[in-house]
PDB file of N, CA and C in Angstrom:
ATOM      1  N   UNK A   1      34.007  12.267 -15.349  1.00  0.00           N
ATOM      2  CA  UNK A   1      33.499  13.583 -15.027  1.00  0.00           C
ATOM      3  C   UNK A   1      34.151  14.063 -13.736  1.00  0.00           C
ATOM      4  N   UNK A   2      34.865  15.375 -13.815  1.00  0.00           N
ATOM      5  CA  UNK A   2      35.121  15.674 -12.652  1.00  0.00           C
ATOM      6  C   UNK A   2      34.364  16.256 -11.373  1.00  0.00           C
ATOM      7  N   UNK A   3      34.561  16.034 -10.381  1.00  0.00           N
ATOM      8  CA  UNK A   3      33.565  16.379  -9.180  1.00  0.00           C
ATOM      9  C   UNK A   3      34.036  17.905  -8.659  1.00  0.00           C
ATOM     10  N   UNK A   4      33.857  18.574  -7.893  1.00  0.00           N
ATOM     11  CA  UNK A   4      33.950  19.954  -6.809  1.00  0.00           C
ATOM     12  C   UNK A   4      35.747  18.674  -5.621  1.00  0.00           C
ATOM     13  N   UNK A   5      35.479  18.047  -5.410  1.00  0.00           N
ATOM     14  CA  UNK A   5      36.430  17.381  -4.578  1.00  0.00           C
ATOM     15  C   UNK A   5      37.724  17.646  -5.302  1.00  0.00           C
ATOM     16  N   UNK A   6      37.374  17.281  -6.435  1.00  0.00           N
ATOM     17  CA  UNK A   6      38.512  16.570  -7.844  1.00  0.00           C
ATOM     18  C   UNK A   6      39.213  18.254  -8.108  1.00  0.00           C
ATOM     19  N   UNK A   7      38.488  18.727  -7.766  1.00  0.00           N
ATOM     20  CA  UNK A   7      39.078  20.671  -7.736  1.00  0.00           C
ATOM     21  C   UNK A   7      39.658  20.997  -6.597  1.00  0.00           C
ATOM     22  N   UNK A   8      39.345  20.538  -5.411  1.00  0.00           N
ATOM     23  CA  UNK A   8      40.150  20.935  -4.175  1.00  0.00           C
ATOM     24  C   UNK A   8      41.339  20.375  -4.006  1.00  0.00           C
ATOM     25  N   UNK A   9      42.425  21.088  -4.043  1.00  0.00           N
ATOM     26  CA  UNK A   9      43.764  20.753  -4.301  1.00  0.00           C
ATOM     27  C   UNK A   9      44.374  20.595  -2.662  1.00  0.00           C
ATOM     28  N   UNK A  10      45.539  19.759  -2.122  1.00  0.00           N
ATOM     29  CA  UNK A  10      46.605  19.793  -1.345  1.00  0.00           C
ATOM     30  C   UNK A  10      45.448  18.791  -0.218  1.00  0.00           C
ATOM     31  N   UNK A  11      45.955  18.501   0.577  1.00  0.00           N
ATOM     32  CA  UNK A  11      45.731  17.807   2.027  1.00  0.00           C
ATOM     33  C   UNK A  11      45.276  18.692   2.824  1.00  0.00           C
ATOM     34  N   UNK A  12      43.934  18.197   3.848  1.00  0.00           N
ATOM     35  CA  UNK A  12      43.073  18.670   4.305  1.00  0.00           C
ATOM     36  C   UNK A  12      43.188  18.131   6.025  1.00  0.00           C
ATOM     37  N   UNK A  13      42.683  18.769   6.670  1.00  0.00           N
ATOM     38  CA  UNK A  13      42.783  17.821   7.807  1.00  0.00           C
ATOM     39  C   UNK A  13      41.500  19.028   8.871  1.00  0.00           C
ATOM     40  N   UNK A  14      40.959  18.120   9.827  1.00  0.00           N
ATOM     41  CA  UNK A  14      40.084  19.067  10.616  1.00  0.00           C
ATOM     42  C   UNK A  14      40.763  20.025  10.917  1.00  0.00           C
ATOM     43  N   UNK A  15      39.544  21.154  10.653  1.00  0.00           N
ATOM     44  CA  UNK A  15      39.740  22.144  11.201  1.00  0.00           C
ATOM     45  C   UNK A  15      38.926  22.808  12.581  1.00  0.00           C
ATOM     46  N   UNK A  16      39.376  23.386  13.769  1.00  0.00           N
ATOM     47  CA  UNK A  16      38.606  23.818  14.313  1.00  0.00           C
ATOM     48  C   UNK A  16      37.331  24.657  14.193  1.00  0.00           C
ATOM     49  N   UNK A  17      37.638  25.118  13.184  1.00  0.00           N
ATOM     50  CA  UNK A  17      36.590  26.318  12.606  1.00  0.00           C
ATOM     51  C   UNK A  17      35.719  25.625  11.831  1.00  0.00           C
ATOM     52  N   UNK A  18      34.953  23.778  11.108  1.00  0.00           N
ATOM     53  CA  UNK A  18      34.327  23.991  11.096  1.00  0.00           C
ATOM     54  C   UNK A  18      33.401  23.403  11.989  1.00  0.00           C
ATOM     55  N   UNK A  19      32.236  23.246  11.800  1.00  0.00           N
ATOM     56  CA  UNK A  19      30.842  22.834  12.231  1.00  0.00           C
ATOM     57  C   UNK A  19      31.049  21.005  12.508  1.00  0.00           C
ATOM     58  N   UNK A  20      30.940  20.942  13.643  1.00  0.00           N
ATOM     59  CA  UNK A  20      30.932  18.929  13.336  1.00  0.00           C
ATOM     60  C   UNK A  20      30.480  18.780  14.085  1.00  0.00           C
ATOM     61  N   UNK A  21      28.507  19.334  13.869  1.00  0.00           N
ATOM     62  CA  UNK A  21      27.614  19.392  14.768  1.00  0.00           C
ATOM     63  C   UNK A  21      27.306  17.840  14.429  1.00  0.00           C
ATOM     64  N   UNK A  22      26.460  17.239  14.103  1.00  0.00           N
ATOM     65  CA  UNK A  22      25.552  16.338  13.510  1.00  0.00           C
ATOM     66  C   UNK A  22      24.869  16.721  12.926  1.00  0.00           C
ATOM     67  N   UNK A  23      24.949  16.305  11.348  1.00  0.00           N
ATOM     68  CA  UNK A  23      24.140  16.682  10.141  1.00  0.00           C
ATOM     69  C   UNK A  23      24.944  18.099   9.727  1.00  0.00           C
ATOM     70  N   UNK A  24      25.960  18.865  10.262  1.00  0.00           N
ATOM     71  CA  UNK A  24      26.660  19.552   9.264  1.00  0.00           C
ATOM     72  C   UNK A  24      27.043  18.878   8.151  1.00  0.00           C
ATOM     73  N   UNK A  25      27.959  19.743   7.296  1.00  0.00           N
ATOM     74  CA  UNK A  25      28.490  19.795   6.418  1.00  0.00           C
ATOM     75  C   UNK A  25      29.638  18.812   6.214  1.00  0.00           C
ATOM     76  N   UNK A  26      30.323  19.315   7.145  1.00  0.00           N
ATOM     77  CA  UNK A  26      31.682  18.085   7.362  1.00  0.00           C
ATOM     78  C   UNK A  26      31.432  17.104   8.103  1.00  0.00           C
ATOM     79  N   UNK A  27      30.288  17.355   8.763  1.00  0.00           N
ATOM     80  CA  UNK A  27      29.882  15.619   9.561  1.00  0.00           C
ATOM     81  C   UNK A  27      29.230  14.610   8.808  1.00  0.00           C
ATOM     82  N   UNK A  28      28.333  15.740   7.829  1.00  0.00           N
ATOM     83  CA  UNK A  28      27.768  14.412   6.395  1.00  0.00           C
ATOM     84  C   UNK A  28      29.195  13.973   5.701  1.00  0.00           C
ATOM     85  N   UNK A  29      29.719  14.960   5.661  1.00  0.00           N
ATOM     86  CA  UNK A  29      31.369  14.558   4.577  1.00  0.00           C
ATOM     87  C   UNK A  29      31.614  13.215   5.105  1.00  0.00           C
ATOM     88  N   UNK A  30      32.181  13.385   6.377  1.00  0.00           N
ATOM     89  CA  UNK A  30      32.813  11.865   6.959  1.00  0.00           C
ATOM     90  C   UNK A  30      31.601  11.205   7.347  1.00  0.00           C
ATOM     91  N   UNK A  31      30.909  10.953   7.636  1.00  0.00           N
ATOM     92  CA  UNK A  31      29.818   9.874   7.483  1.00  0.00           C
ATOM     93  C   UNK A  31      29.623   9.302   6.142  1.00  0.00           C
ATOM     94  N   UNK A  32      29.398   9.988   5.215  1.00  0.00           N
ATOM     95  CA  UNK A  32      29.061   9.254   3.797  1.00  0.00           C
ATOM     96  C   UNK A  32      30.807   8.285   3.480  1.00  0.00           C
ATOM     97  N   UNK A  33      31.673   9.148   3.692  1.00  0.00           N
ATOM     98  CA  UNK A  33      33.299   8.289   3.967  1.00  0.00           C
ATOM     99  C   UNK A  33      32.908   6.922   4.590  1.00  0.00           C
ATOM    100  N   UNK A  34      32.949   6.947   5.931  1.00  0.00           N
ATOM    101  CA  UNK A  34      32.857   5.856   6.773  1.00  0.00           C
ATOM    102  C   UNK A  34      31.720   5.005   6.212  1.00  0.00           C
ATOM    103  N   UNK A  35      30.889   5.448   5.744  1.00  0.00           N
ATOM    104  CA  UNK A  35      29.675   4.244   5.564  1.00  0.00           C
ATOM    105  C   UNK A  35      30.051   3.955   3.989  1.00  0.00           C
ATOM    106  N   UNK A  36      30.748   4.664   3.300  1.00  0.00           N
ATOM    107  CA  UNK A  36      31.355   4.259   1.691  1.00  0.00           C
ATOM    108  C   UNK A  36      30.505   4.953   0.795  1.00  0.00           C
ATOM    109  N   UNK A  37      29.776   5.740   0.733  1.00  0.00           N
ATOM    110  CA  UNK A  37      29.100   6.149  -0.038  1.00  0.00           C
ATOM    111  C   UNK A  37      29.463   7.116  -1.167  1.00  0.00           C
ATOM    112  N   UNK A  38      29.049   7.648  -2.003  1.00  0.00           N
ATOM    113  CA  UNK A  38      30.392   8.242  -3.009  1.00  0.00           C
ATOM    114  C   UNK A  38      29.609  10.096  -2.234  1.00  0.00           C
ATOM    115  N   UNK A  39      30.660  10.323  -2.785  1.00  0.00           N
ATOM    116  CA  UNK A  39      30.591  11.793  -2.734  1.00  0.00           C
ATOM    117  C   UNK A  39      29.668  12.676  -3.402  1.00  0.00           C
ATOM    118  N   UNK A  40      28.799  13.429  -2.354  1.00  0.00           N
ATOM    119  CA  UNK A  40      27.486  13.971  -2.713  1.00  0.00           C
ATOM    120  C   UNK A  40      27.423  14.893  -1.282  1.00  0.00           C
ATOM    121  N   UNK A  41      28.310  16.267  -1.610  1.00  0.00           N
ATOM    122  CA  UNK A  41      27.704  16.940  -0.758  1.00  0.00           C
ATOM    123  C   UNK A  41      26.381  17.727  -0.235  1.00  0.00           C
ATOM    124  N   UNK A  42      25.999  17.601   0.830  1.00  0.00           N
ATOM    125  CA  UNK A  42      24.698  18.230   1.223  1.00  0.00           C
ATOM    126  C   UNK A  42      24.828  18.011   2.683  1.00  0.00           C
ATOM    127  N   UNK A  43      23.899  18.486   3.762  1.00  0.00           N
ATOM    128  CA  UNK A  43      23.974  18.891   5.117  1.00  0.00           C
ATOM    129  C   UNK A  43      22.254  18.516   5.632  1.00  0.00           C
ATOM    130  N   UNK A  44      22.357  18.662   6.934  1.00  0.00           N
ATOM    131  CA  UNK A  44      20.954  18.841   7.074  1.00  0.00           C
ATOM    132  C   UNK A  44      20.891  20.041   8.359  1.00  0.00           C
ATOM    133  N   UNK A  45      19.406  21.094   8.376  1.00  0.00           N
ATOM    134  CA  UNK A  45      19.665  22.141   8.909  1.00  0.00           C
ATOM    135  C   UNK A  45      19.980  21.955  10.397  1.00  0.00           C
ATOM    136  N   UNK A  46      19.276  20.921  10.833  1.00  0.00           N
ATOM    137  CA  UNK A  46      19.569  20.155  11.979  1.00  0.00           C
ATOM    138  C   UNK A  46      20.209  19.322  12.528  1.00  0.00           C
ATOM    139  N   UNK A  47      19.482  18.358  12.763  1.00  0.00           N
ATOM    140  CA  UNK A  47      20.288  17.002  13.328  1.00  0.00           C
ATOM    141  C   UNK A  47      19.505  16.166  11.864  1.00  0.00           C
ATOM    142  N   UNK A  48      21.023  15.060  11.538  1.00  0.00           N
ATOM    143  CA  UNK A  48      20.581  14.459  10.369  1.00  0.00           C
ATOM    144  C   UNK A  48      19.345  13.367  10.287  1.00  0.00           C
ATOM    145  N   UNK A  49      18.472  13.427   9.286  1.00  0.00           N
ATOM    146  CA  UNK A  49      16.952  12.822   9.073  1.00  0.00           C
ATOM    147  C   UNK A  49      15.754  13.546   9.592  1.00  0.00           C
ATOM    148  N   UNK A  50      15.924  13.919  10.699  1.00  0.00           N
ATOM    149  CA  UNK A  50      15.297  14.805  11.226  1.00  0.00           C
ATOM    150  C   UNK A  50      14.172  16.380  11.202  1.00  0.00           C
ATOM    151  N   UNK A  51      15.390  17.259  10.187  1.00  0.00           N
ATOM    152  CA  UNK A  51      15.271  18.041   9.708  1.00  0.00           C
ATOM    153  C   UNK A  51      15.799  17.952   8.313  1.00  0.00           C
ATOM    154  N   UNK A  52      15.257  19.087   7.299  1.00  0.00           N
ATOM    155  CA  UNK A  52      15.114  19.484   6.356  1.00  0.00           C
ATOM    156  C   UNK A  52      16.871  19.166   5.985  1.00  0.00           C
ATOM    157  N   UNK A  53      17.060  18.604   4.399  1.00  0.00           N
ATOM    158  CA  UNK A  53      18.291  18.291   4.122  1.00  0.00           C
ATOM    159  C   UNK A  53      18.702  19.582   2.858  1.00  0.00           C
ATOM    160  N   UNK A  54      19.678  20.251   2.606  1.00  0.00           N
ATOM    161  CA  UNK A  54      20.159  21.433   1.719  1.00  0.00           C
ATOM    162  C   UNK A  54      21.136  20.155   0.443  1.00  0.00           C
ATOM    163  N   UNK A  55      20.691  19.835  -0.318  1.00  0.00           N
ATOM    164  CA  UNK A  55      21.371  19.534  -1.554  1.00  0.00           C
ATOM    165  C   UNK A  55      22.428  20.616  -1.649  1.00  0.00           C
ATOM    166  N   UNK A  56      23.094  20.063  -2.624  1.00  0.00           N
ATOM    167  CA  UNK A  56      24.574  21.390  -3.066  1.00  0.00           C
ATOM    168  C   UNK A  56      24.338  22.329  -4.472  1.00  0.00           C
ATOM    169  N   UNK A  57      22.756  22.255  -4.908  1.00  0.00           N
ATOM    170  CA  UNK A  57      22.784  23.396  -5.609  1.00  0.00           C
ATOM    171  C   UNK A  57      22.302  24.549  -4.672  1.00  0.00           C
ATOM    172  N   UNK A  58      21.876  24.080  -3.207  1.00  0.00           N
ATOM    173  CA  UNK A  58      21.612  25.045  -2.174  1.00  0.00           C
ATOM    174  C   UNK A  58      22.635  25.830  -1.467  1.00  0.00           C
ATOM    175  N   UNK A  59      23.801  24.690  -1.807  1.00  0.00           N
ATOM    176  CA  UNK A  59      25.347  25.134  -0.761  1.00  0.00           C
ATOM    177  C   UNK A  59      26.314  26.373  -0.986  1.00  0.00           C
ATOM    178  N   UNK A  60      26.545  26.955   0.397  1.00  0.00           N
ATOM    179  CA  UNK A  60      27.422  27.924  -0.557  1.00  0.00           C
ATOM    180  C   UNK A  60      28.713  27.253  -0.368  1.00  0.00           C
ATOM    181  N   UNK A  61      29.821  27.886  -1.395  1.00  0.00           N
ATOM    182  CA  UNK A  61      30.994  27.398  -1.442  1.00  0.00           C
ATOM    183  C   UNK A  61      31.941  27.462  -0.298  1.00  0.00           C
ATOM    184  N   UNK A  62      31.644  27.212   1.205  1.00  0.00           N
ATOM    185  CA  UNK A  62      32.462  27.058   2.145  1.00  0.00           C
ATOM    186  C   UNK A  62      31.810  25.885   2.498  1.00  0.00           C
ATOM    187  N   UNK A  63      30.621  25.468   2.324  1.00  0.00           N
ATOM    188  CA  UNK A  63      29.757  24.530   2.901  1.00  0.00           C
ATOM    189  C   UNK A  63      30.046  23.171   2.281  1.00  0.00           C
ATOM    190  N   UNK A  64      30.666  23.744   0.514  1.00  0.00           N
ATOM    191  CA  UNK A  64      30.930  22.492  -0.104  1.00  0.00           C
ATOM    192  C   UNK A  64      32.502  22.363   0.460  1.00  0.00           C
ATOM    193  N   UNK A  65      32.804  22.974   0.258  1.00  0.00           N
ATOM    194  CA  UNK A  65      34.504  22.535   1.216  1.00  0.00           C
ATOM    195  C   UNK A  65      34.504  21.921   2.443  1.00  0.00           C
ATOM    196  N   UNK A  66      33.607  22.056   3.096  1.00  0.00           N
ATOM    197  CA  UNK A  66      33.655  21.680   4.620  1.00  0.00           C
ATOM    198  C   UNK A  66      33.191  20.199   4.734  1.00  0.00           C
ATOM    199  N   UNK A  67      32.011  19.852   3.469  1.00  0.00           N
ATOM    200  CA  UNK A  67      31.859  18.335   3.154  1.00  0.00           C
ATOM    201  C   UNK A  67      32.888  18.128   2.660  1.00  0.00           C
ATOM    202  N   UNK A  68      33.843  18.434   1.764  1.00  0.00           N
ATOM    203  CA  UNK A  68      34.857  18.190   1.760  1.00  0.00           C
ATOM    204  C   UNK A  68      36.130  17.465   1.974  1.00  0.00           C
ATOM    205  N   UNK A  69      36.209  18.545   2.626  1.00  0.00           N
ATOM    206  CA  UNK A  69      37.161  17.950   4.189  1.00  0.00           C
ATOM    207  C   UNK A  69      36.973  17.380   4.822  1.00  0.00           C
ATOM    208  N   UNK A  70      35.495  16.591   5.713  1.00  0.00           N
ATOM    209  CA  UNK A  70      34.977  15.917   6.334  1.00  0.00           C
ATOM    210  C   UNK A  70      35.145  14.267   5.484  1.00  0.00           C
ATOM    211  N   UNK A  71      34.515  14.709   3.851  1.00  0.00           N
ATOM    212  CA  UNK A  71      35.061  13.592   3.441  1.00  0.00           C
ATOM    213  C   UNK A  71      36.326  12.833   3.550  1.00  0.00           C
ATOM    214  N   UNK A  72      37.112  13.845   2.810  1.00  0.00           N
ATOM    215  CA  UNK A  72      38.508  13.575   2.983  1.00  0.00           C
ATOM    216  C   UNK A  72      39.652  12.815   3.821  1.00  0.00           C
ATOM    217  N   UNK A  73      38.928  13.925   5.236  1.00  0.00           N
ATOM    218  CA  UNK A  73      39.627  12.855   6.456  1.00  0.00           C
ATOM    219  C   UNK A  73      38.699  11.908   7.119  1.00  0.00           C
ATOM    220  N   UNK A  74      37.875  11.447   6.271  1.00  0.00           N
ATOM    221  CA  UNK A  74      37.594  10.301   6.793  1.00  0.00           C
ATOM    222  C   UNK A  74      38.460   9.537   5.879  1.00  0.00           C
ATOM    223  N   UNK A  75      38.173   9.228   4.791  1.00  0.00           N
ATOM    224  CA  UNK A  75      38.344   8.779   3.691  1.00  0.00           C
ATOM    225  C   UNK A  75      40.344   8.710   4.022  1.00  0.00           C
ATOM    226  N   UNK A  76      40.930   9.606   4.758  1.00  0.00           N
ATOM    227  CA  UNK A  76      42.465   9.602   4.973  1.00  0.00           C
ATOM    228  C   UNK A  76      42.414   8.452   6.337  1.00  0.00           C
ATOM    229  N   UNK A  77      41.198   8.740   7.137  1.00  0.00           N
ATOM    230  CA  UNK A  77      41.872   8.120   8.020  1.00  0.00           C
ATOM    231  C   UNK A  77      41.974   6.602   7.760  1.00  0.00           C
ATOM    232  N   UNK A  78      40.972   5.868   6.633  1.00  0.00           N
ATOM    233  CA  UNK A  78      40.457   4.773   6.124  1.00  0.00           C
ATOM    234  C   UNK A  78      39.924   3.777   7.171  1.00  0.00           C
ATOM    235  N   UNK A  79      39.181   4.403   8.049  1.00  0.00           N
ATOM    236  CA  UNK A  79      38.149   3.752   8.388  1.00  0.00           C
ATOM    237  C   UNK A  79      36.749   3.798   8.022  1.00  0.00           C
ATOM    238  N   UNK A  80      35.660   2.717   7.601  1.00  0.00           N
ATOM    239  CA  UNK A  80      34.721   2.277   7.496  1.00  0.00           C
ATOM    240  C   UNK A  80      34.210   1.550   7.913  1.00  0.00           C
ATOM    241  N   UNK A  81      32.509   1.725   7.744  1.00  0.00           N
ATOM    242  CA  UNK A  81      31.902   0.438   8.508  1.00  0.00           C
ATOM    243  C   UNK A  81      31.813  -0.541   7.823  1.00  0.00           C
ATOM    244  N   UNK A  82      32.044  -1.564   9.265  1.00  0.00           N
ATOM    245  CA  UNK A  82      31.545  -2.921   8.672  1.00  0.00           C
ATOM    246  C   UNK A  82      30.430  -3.840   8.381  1.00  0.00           C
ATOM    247  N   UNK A  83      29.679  -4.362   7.460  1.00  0.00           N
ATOM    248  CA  UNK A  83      28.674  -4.819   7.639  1.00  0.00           C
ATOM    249  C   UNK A  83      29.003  -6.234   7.144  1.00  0.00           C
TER     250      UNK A  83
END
């Protein structure tokens, strides 16, 4: 089955423009990367656990790009944690 990722075409790399507050969009991206988790975009409105979390039938389509990309370059830079 293909994913929203599996549609985003060419190489990605941070961008200044987005959000890499804690619990954005692209900060869940590369966190779920680094800790290995598969790809499942969503955000939280706040700081992550904390506050209220937006699933991706909530997301709009810059929000899913921005997990995205967050995934991505984590996932490029290939670091993960170790346990």
């Amino acid at each position: 089955m293909a994913t929203y990722m599996d549609a985003v075409e060419g190489k990605h790399t941070s961008q200044p423009n987005y959000d890499t507050r804690h619990g954005s969009p692209y900060d869940r991206g590369s966190a779920d990367a680094w800790y290995r988790r598969p790809f499942n975009p969503h955000y939280f409105v706040g700081d992550s656990y904390s506050t209220p979390q937006i699933e991706m039938a909530q997301m709009t389509a810059s929000e899913i790009t921005a997990y995205t990309v967050g995934y991505r370059d984590g996932e490029e830079a290939g670091d993960h944690k170790e346990w």
